[in-house]
N, C-alpha and C. Protein backbone atom coordinates (compact mmCIF):
# COMPACT_ATOMS: atom_id res chain seq x y z
N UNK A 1 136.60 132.06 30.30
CA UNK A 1 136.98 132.47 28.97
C UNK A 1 136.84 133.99 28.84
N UNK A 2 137.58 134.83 28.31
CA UNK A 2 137.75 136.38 27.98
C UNK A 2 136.70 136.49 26.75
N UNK A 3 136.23 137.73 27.50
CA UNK A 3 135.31 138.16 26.49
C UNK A 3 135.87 138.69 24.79
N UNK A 4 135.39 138.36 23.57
CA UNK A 4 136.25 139.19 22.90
C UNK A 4 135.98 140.63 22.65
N UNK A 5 136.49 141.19 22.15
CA UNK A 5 136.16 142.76 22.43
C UNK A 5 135.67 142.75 21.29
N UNK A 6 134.24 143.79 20.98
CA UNK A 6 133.42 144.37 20.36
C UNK A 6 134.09 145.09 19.12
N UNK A 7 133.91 145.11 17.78
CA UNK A 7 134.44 145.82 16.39
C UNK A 7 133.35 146.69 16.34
N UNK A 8 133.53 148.37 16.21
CA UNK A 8 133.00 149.23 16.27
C UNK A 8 132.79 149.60 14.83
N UNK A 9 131.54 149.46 14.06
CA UNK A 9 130.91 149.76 12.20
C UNK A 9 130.52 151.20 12.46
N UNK A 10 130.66 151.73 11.16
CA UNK A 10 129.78 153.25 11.64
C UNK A 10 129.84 153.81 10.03
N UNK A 11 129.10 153.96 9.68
CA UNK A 11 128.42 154.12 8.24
C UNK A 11 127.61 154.88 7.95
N UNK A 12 127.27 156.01 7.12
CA UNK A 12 126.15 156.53 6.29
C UNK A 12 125.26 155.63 5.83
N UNK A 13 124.37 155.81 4.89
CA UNK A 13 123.16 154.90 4.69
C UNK A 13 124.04 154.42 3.43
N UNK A 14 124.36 155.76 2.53
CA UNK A 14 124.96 155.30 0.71
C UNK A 14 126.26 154.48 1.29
N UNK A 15 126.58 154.40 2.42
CA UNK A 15 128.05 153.55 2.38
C UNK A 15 127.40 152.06 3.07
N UNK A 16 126.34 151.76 3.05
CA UNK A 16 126.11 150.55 3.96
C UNK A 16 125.99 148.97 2.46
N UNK A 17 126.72 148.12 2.52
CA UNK A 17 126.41 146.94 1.97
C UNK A 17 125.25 146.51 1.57
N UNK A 18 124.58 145.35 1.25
CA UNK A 18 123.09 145.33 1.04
C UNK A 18 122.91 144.56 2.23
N UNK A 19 124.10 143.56 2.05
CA UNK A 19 124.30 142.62 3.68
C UNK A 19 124.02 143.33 5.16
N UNK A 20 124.55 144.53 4.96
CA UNK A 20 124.65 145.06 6.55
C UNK A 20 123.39 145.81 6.68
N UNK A 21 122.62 146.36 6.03
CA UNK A 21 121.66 146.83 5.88
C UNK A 21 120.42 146.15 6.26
N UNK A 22 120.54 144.70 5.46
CA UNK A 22 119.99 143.40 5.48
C UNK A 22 119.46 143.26 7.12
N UNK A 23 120.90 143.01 7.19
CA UNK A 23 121.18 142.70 8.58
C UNK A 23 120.79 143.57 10.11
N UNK A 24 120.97 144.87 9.81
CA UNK A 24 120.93 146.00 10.64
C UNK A 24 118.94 145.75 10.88
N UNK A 25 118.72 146.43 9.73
CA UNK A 25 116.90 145.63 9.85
C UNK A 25 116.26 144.40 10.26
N UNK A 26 117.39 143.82 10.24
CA UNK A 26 116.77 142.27 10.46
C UNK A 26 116.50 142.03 12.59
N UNK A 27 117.78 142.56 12.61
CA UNK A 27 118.46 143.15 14.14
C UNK A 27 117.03 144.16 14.65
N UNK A 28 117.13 144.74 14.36
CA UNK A 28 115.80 146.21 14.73
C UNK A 28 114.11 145.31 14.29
N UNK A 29 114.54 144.66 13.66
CA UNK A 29 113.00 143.64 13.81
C UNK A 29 112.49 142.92 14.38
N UNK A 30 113.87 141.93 14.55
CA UNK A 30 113.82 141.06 15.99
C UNK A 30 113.76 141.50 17.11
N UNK A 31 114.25 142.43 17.11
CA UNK A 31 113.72 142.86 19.16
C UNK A 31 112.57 143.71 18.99
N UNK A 32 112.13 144.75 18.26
CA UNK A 32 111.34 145.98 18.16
C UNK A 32 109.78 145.70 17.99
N UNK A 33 109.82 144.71 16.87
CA UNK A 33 108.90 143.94 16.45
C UNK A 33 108.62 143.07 17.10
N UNK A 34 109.39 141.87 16.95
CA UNK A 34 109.12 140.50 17.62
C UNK A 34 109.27 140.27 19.14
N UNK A 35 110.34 140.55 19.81
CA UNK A 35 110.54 140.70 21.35
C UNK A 35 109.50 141.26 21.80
N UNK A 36 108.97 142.33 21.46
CA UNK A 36 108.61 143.48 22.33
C UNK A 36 107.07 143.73 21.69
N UNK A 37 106.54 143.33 21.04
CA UNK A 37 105.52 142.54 20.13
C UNK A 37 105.23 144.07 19.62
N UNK A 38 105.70 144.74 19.15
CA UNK A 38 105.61 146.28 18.88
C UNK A 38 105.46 146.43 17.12
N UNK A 39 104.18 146.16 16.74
CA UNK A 39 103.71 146.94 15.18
C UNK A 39 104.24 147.93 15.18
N UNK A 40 105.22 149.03 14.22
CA UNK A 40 105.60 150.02 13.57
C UNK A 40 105.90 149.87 12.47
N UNK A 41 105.55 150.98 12.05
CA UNK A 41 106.15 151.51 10.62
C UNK A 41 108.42 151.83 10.72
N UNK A 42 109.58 150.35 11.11
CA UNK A 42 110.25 150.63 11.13
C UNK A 42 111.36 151.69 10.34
N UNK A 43 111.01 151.06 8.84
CA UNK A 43 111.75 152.33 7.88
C UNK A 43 110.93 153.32 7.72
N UNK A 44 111.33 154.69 8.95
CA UNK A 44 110.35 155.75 8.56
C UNK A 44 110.98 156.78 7.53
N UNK A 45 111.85 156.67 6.69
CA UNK A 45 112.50 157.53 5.51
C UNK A 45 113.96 157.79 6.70
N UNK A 46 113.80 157.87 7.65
CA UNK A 46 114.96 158.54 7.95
C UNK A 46 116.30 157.96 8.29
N UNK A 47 116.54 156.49 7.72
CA UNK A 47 117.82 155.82 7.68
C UNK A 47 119.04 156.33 6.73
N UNK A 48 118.15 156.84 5.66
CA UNK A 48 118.61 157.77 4.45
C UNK A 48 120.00 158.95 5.05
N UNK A 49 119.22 159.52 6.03
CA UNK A 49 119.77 160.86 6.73
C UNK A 49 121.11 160.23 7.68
N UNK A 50 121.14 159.26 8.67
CA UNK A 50 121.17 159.30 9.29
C UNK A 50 123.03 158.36 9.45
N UNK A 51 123.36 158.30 10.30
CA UNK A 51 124.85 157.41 10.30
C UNK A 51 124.93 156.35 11.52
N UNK A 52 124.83 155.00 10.87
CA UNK A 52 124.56 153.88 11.52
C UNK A 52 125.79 153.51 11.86
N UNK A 53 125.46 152.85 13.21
CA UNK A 53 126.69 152.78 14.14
C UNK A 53 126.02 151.03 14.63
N UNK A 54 127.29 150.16 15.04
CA UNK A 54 127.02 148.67 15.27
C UNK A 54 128.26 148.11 15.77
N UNK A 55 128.10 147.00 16.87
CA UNK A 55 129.02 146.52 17.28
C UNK A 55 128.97 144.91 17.09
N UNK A 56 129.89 144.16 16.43
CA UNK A 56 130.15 143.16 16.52
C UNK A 56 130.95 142.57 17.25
N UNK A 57 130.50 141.10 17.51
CA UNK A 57 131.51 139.73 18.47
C UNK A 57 131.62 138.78 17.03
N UNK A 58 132.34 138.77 16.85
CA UNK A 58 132.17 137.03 15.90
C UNK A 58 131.39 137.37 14.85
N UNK A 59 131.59 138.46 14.40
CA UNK A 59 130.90 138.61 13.22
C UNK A 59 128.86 138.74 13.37
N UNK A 60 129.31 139.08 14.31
CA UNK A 60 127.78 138.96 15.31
C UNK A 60 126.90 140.57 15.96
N UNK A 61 126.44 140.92 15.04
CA UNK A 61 125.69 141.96 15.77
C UNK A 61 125.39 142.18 17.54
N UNK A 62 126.29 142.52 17.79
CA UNK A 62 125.79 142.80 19.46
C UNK A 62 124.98 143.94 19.94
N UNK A 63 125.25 145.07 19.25
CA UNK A 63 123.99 146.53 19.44
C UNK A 63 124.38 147.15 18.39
N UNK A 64 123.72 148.46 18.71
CA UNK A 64 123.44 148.91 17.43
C UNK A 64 122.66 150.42 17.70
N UNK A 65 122.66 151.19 16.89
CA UNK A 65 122.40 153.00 16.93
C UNK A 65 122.06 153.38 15.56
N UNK A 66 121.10 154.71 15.83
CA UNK A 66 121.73 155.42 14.47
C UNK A 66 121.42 156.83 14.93
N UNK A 67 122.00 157.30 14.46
CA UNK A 67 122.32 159.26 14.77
C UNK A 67 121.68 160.03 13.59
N UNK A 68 120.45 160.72 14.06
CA UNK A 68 119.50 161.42 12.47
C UNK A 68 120.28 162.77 12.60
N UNK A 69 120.20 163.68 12.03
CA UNK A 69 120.84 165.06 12.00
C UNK A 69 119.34 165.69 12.51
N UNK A 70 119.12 167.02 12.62
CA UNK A 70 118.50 168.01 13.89
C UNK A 70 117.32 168.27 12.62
N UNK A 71 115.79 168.02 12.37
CA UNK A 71 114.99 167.90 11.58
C UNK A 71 114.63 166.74 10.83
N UNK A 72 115.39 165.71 11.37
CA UNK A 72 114.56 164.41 10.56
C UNK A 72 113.99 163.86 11.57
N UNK A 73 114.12 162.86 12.26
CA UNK A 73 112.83 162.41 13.36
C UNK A 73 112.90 163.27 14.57
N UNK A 74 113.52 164.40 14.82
CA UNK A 74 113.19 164.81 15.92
C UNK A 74 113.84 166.56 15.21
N UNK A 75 113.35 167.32 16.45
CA UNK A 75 113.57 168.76 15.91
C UNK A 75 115.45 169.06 16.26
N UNK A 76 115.65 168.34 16.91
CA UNK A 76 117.28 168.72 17.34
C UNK A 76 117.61 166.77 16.84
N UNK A 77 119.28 166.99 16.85
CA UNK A 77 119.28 166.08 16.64
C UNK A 77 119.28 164.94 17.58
N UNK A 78 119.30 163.51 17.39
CA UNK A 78 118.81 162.80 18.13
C UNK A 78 119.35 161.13 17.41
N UNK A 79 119.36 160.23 18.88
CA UNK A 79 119.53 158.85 18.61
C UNK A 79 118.49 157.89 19.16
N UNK A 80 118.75 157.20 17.81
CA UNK A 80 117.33 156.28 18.08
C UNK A 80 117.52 154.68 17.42
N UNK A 81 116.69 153.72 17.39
CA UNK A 81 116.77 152.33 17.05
C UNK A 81 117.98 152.38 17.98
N UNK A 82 117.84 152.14 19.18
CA UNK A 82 119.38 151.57 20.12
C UNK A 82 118.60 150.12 20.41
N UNK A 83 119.67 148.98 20.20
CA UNK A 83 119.64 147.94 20.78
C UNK A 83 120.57 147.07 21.29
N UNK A 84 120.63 146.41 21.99
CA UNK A 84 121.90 145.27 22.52
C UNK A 84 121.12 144.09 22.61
N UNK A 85 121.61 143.19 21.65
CA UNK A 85 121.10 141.75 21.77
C UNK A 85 122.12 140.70 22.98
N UNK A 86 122.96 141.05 23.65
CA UNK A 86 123.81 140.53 24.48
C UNK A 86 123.35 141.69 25.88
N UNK A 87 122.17 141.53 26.71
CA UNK A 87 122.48 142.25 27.77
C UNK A 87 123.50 141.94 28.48
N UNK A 88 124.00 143.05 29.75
CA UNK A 88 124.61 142.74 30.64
C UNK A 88 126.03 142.60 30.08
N UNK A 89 126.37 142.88 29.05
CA UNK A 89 128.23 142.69 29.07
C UNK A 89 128.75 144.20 28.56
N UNK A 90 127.97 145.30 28.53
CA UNK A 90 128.33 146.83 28.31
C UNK A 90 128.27 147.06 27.13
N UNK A 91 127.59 146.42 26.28
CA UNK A 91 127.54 146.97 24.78
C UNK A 91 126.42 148.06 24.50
N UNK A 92 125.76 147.94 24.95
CA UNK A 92 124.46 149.32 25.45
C UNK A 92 125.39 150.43 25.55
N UNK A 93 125.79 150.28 26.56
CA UNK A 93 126.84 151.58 27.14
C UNK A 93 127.79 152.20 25.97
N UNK A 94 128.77 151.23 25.41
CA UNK A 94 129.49 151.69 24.59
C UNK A 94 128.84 151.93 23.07
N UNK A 95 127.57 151.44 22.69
CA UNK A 95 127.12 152.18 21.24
C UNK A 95 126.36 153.41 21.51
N UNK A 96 126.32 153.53 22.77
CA UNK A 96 125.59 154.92 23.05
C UNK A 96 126.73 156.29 23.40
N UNK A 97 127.92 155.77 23.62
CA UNK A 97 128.95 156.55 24.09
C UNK A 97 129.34 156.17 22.45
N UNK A 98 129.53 155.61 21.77
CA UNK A 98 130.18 156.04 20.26
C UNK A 98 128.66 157.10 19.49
N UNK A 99 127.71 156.58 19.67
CA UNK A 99 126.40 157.35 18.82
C UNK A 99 127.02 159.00 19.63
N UNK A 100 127.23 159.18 20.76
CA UNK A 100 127.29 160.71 21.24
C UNK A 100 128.22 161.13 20.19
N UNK A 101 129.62 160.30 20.59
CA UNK A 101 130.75 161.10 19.68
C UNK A 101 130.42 161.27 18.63
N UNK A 102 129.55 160.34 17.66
CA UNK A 102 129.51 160.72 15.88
C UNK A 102 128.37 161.80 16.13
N UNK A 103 127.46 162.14 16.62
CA UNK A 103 126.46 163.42 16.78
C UNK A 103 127.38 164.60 16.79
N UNK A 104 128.10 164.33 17.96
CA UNK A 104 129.25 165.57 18.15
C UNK A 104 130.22 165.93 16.89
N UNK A 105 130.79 164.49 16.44
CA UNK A 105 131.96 165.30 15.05
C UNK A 105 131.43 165.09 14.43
N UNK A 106 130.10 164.83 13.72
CA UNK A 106 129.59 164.45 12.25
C UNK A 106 128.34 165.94 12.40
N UNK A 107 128.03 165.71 13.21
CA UNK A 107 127.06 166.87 13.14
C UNK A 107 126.96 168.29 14.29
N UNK A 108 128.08 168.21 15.15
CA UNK A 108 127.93 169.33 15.80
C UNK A 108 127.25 169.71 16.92
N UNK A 109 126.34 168.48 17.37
CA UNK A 109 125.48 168.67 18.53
C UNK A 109 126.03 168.71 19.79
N UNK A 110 125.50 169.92 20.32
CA UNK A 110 125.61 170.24 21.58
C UNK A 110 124.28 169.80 22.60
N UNK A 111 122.98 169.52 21.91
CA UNK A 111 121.98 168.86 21.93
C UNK A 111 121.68 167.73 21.67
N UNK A 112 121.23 167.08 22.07
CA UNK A 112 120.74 165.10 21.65
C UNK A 112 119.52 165.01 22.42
N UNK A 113 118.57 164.78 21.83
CA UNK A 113 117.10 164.17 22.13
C UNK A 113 116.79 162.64 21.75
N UNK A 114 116.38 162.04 22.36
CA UNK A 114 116.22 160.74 22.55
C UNK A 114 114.64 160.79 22.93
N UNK A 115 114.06 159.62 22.14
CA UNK A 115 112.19 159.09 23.00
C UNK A 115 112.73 157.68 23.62
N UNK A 116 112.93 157.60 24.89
CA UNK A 116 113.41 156.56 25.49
C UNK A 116 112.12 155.40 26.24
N UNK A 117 112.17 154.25 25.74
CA UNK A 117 111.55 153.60 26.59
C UNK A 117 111.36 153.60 28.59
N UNK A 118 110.39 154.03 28.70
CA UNK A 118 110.56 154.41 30.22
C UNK A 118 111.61 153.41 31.34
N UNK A 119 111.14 152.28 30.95
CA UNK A 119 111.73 151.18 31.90
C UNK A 119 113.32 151.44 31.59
N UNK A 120 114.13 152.15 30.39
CA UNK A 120 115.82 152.25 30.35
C UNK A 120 115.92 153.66 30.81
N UNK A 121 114.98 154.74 31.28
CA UNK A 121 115.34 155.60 32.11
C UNK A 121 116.95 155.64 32.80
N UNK A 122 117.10 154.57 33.64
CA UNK A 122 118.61 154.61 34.11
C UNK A 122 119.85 154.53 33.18
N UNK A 123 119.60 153.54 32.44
CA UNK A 123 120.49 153.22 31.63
C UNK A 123 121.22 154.78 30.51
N UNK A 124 120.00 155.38 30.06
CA UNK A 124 120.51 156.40 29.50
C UNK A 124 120.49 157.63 30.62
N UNK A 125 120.21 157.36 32.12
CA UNK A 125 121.27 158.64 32.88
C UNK A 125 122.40 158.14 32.77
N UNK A 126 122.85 157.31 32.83
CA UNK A 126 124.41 157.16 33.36
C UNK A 126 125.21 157.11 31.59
N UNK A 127 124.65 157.62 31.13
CA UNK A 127 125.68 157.80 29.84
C UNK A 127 125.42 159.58 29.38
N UNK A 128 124.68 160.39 30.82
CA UNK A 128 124.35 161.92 30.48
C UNK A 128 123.02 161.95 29.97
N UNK A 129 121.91 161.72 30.24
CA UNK A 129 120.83 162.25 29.58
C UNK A 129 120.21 162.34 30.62
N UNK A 130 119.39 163.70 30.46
CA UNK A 130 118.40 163.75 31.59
C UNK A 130 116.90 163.62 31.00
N UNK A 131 115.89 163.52 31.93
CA UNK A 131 114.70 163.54 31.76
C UNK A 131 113.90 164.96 31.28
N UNK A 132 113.88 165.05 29.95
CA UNK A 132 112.77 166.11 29.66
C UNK A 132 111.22 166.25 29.45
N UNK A 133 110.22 165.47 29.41
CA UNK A 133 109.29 165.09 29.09
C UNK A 133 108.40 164.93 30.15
N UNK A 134 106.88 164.38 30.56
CA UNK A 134 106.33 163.33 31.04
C UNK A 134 106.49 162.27 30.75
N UNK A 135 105.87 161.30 30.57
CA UNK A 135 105.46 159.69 29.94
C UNK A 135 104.77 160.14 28.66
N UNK A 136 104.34 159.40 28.01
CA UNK A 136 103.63 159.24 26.78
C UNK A 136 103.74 158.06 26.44
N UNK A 137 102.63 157.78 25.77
CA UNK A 137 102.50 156.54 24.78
C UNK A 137 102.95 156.41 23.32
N UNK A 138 104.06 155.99 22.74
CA UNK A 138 104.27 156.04 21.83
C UNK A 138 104.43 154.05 21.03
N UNK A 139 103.61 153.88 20.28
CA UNK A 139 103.32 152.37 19.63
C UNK A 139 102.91 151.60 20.64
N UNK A 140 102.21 152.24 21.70
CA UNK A 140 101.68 151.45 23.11
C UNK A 140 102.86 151.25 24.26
N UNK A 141 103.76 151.67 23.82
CA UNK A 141 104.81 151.49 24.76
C UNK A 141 105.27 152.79 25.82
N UNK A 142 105.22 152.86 27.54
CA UNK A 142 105.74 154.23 27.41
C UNK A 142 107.17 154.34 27.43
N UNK A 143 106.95 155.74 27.08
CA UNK A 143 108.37 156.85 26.62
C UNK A 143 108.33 157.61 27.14
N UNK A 144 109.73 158.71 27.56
CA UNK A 144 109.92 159.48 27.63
C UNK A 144 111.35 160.31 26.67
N UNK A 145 110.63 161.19 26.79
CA UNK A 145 111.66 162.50 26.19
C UNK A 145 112.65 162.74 27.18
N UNK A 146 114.02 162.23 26.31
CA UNK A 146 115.32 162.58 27.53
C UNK A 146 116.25 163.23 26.46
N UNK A 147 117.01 164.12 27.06
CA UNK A 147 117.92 165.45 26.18
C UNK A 147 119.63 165.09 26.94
N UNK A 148 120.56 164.81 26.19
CA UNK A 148 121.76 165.34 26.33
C UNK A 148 122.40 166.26 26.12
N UNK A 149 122.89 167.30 27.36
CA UNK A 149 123.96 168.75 26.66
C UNK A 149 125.18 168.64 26.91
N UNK A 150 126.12 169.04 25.62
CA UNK A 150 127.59 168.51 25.67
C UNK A 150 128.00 169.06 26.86
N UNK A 151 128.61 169.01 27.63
CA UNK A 151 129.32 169.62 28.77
C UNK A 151 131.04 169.13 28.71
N UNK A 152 131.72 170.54 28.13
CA UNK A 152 133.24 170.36 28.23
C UNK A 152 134.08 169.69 28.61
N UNK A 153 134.42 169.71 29.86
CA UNK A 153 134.71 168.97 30.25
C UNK A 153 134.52 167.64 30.10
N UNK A 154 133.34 167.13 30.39
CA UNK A 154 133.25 165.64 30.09
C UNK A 154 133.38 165.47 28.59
N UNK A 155 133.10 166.40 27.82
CA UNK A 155 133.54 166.11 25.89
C UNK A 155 135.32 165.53 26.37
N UNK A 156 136.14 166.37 26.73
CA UNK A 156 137.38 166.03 26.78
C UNK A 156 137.74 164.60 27.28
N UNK A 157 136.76 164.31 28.40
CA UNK A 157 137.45 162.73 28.54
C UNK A 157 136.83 161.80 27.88
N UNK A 158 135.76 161.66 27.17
CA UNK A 158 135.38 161.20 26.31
C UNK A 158 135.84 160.96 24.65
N UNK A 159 135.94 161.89 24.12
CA UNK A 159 136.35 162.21 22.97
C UNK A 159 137.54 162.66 22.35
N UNK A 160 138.48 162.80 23.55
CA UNK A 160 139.65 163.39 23.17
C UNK A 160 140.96 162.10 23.15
C-alpha cells in the first residue's frame, strides 16, 4: 500500500485553532513527558513568539516543530519541540527541512541553534547542523548545542 503523503500546517500562535493547539500540546506531551518520562515546565511563554509547523497523515499528527525568533528561548534564533510520532518514514527530515525554510523567510536567519538530544546527533547532521557545544544535562537528559549556517548554495536547492 502507498504511503499517503504528509499535509504541511504552519501557523503563528494568534492563528492556531483551540483544536490544533489542543492537539499540538497534547502531541509534545505524549512523547516529551510520557515516552521519555521527562518532567518540564512544557509551555515556557515562548509558543506566543514562535511559528508552529506540523505534518499530517489522515488527519493525524505525524511531527511537528516550532521556530522561536533570535531572543526567546535561545540567543539566535532557533528550533525546538521537534517530534515524529511515525519513525522511520522521513517525517523528521521533512519538518526540519520546512522549520529551516520558515526561520529563513519569516525571520531571516542565517543562524539556527538547536539543544539537541545527544542520541539524534545524526539525524540533525544530515539536515546541516553541526555540533557546537559539549554534552550537558538538560531535564536529565543529555544535549547538545548544534548550530545551522545558511550556506547559498544549498539555500537555492532547497528553497528555491
Amino acid at each position: 500500500m502507498k504511503q499517503l503523503e504528509p499535509i504541511l500546517h504552519k501557523k503563528t500562535f494568534q492563528e492556531l485553532t483551540t483544536d490544533e493547539l489542543y492537539e499540538l500540546l497534547r502531541v509534545r506531551s505524549e512523547v516529551f513527558v510520557v515516552e521519555q518520562n521527562c518532567v518540564y515546565q512544557d509551555m515556557d511563554g515562548d509558543d506566543q513568539k514562535s511559528i508552529h509547523l506540523w505534518l499530517t497523515v489522515a488527519d493525524k499528527i505525524v511531527a511537528l516543530a516550532r521556530v522561536c525568533p533570535a531572543g526567546t528561548h535561545m540567543k539566535e534564533i532557533s528550533i525546538g519541540r521537534v517530534i515524529t510520532t511515525e519513525r522511520g518514514k522521513g517525517y523528521g527530515k521533512q519538518i526540519m527541512l520546512h522549520a529551516i525554510e520558515a526561520a529563513v523567510k519569516h525571520f531571516g536567519a542565517t543562524l539556527i541553534d538547536i539543544e539537541a538530544q545527544e542520541y539524534a546527533k545524526g539525524f540533525y547532521e544530515n539536515v546541516g547542523f553541526e555540533q557546537s557545544s559539549d554534552t550537558f544535562m538538560l531535564d536529565g537528559i543529555p544535549h547538545i548545542k548544534m548550530t545551522w549556517t545558511k550556506n547559498l548554495a544549498l539555500d537555492q536547492l532547497f528553497f528555491l
